[in-house]
Each structure stands twice: as structure tokens, then as C-alpha cells.
N, C-alpha and C. Protein backbone atom coordinates (compact mmCIF):
# COMPACT_ATOMS: atom_id res chain seq x y z
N UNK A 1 72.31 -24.79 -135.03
CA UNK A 1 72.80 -26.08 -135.47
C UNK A 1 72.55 -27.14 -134.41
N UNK A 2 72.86 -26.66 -133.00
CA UNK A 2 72.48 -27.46 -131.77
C UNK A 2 71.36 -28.04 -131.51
N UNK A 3 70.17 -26.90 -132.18
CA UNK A 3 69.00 -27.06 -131.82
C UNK A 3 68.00 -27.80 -133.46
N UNK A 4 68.82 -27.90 -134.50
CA UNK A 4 68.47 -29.04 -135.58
C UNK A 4 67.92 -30.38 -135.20
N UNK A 5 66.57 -29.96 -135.63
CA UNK A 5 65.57 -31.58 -134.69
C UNK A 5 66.02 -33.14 -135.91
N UNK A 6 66.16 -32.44 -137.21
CA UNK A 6 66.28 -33.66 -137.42
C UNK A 6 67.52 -34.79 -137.69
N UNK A 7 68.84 -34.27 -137.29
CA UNK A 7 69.56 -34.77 -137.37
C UNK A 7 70.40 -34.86 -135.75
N UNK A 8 71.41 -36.10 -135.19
CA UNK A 8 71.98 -35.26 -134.19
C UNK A 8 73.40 -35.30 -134.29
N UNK A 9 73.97 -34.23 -133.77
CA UNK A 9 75.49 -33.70 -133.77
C UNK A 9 75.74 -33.39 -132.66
N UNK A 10 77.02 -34.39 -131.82
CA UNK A 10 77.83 -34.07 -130.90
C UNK A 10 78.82 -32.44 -131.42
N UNK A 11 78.51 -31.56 -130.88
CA UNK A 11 79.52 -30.75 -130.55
C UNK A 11 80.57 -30.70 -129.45
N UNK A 12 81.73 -30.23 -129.59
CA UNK A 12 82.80 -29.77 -128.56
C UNK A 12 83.67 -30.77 -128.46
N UNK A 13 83.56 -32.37 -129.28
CA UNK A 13 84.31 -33.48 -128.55
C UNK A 13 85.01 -33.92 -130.10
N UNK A 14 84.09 -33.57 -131.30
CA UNK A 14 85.00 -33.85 -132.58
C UNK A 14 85.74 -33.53 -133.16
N UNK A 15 86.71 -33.46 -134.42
CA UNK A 15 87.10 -33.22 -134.80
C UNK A 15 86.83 -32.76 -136.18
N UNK A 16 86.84 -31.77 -136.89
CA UNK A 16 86.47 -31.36 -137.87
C UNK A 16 87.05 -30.62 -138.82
N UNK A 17 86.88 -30.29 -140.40
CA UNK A 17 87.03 -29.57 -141.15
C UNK A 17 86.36 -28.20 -141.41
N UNK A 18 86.78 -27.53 -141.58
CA UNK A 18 86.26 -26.39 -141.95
C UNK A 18 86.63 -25.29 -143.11
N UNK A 19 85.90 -24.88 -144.34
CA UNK A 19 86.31 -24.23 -145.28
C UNK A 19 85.47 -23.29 -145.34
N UNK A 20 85.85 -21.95 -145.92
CA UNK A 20 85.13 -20.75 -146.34
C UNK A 20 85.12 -20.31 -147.44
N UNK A 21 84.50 -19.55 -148.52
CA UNK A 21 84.49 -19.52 -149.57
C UNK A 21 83.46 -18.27 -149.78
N UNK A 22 84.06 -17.12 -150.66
CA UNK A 22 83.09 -16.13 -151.26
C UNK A 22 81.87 -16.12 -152.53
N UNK A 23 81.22 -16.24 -152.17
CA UNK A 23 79.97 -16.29 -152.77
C UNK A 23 79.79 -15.86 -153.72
N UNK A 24 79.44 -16.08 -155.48
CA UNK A 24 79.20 -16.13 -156.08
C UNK A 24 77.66 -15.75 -157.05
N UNK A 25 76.89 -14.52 -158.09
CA UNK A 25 76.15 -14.56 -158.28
C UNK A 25 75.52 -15.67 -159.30
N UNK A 26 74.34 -16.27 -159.01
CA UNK A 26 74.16 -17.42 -160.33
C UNK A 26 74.14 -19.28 -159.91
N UNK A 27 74.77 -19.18 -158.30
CA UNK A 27 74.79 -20.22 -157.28
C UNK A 27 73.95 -19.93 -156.03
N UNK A 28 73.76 -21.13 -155.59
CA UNK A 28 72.74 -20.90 -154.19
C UNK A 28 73.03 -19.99 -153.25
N UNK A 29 72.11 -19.34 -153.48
CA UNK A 29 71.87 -18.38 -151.75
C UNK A 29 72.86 -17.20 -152.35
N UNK A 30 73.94 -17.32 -153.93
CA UNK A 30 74.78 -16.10 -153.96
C UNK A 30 74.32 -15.01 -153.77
N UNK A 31 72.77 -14.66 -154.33
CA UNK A 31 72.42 -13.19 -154.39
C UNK A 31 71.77 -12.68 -153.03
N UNK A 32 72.27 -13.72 -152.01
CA UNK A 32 71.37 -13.28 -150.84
C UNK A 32 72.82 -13.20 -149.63
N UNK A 33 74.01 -13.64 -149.84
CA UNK A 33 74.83 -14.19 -149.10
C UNK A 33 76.59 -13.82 -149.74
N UNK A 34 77.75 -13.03 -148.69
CA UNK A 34 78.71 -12.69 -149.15
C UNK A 34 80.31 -14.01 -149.15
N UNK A 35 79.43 -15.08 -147.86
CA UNK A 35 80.02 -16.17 -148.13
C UNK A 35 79.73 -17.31 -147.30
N UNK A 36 80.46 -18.18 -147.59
CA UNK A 36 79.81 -19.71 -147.02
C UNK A 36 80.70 -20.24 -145.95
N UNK A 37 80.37 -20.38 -145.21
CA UNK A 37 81.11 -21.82 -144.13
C UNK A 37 80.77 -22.92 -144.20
N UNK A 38 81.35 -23.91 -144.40
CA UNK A 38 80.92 -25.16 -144.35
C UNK A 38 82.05 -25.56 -143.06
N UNK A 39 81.00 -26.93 -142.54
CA UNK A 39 81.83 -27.65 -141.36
C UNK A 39 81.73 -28.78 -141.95
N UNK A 40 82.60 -29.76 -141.86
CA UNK A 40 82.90 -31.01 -141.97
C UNK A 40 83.04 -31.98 -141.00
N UNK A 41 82.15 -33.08 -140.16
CA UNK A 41 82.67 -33.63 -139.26
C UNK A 41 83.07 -35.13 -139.39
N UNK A 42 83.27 -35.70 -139.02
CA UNK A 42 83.17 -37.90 -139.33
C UNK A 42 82.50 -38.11 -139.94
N UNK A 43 81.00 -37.88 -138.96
CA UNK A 43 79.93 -38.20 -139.63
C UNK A 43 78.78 -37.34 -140.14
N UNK A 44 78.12 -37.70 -141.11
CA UNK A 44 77.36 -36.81 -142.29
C UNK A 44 76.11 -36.21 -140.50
N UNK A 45 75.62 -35.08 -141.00
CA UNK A 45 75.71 -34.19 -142.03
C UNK A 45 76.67 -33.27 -142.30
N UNK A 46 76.95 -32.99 -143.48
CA UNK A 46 77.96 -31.67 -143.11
C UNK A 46 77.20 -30.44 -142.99
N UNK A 47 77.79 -29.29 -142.76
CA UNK A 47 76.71 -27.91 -142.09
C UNK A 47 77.70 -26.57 -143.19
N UNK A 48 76.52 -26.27 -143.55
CA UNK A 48 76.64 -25.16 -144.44
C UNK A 48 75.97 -24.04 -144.20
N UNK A 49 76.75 -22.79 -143.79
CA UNK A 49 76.23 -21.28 -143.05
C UNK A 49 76.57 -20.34 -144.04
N UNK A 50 75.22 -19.58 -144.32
CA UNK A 50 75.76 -18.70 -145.26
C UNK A 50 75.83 -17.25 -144.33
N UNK A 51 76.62 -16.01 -145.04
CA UNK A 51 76.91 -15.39 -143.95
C UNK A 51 77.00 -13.97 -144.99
N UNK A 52 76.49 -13.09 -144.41
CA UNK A 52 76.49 -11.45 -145.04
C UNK A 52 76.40 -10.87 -143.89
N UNK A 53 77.31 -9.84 -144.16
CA UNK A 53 77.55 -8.68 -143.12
C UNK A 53 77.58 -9.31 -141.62
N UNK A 54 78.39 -10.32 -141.90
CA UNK A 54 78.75 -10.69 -140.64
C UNK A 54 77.52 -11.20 -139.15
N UNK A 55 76.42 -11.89 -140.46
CA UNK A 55 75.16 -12.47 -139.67
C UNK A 55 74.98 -13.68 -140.06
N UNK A 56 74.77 -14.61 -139.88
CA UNK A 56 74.38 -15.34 -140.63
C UNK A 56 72.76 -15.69 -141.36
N UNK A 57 72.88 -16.15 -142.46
CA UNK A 57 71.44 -15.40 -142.63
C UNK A 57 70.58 -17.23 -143.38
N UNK A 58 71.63 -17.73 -143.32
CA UNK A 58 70.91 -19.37 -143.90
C UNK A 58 72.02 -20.31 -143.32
N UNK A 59 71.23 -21.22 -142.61
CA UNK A 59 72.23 -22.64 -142.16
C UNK A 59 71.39 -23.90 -142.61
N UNK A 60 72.59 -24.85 -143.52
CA UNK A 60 71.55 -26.20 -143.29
C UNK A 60 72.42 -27.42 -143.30
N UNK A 61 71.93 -28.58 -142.81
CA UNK A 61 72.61 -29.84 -143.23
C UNK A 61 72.71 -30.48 -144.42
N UNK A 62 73.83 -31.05 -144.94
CA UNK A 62 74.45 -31.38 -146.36
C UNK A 62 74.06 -32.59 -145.89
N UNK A 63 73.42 -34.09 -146.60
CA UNK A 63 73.78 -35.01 -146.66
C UNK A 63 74.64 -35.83 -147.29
């Protein structure tokens, strides 16, 4: 996420949201992914990690 060239994001100094949610077959990334993190910060982008077996296996920025 740190290393995302095209957007930039202060880490460690904001404040943020954060929700998790189990993954679903028939929605993005469901058949590949057991659930989602999303981060929420001030400002856009928001960051969406998908996560199976405790790896993560897709991250991207929400505009």
C-alpha cells in the first residue's frame, strides 16, 4: 500500500476507519478470497485487501 505509485497516503499520523467483511460467491474477488478489509481514511483513496488463509492475495485503491 506504501509502495502504491499512483496515489499518495500518509501512514501512521491518520485517523481511520476500518471494516471487515466475509466474502461472498458471485461478487468480486469472492471465488478467489475468504474476506475483505477495507481502510477508510479523510482522504480518498480508500484501500481494499482481500485476504484467504490469512495472506493477502489482492489489494487496491477505491476512488
Amino acid at each position: 500500500m506504501e509502495r502504491y505509485d499512483d496515489c499518495e497516503q500518509v501512514l501512521g499520523r491518520d485517523e481511520f476507519m476500518g471494516s471487515i467483511c466475509r466474502m461472498s460467491p458471485g461478487f468480486y474477488m469472492g471465488d478467489k478470497s475468504d474476506y475483505m478489509l477495507r481502510l477508510e481514511f479523510d482522504e480518498p483513496p480508500l484501500w481494499d485487501f482481500f485476504l484467504k488463509d490469512n495472506l493477502i492475495i489482492h489489494f487496491q485503491p477505491v476512488f
